[in-house]
N, C-alpha and C. Protein backbone atom coordinates (compact mmCIF):
# COMPACT_ATOMS: atom_id res chain seq x y z
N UNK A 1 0.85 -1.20 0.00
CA UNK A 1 0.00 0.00 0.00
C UNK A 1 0.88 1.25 0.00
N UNK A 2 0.72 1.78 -1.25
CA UNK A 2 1.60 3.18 -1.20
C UNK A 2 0.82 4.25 -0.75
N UNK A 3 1.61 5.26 0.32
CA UNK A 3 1.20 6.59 1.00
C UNK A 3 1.61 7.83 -0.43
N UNK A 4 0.54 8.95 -0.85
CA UNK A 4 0.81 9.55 -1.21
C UNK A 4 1.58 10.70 -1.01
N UNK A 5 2.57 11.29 -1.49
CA UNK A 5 3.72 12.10 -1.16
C UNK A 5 3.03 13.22 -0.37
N UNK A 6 1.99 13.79 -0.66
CA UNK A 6 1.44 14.93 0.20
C UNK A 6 0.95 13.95 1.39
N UNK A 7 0.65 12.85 2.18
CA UNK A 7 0.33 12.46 3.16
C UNK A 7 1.47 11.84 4.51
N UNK A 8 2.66 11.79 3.39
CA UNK A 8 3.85 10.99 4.10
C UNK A 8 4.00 11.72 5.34
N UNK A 9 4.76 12.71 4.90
CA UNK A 9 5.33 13.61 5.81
C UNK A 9 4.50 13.89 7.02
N UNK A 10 3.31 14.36 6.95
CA UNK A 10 2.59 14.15 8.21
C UNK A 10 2.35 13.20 8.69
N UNK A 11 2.11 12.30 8.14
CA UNK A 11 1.83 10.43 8.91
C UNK A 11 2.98 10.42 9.77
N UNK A 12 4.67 10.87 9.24
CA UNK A 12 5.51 10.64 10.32
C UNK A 12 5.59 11.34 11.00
N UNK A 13 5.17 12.81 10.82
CA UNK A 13 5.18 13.57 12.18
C UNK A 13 4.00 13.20 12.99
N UNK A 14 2.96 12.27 13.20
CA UNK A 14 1.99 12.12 13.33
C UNK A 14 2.52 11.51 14.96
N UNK A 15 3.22 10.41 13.78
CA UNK A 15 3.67 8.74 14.38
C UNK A 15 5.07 9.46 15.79
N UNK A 16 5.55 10.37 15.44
CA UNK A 16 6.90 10.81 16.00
C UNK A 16 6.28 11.59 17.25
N UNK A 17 5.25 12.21 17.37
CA UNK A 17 3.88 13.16 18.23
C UNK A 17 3.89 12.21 18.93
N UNK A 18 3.20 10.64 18.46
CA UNK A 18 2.47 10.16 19.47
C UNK A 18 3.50 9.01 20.16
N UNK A 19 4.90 8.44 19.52
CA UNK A 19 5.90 8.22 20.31
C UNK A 19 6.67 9.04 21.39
N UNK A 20 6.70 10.28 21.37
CA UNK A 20 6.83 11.65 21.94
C UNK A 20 5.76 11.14 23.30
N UNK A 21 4.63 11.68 23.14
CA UNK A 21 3.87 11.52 24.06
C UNK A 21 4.05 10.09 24.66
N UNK A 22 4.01 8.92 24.60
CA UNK A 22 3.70 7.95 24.74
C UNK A 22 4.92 7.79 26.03
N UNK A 23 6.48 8.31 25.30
CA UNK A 23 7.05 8.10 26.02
C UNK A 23 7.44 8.94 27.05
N UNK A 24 6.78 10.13 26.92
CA UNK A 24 6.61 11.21 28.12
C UNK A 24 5.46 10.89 29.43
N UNK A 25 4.43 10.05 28.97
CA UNK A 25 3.53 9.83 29.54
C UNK A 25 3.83 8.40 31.01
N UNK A 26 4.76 7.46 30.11
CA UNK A 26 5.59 6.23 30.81
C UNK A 26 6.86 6.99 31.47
N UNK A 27 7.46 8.20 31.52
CA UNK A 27 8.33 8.91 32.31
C UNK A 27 7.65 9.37 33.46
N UNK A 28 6.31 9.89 33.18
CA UNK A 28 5.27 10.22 34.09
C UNK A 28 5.17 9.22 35.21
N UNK A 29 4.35 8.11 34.52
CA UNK A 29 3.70 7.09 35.31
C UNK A 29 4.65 6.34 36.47
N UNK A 30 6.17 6.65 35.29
CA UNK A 30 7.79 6.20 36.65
C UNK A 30 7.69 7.02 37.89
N UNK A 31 7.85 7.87 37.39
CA UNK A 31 8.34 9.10 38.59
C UNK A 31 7.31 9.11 39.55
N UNK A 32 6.08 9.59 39.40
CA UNK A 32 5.15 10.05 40.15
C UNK A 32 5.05 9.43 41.43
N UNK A 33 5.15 7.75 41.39
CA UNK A 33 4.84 7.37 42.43
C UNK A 33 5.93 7.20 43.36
N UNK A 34 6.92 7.97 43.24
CA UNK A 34 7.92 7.83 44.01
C UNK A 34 7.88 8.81 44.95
């Protein structure tokens, strides 16, 4: 399945957002309860 060139680029900033968050959120969930 090919992504069209105008959709790429945001799909990976999409994907890079929600690894971002994901792993800010599991830094969270470490710390807090300490």
């Amino acid at each position: 399945m090919k992504i069209p060139c105008e959709l790429q680029i945001p799909a990976i900033v999409f994907s890079l957002e929600a690894v971002f968050i994901i792993g800010l959120s599991l830094i969270f969930l470490v710390l807090v309860p300490r």
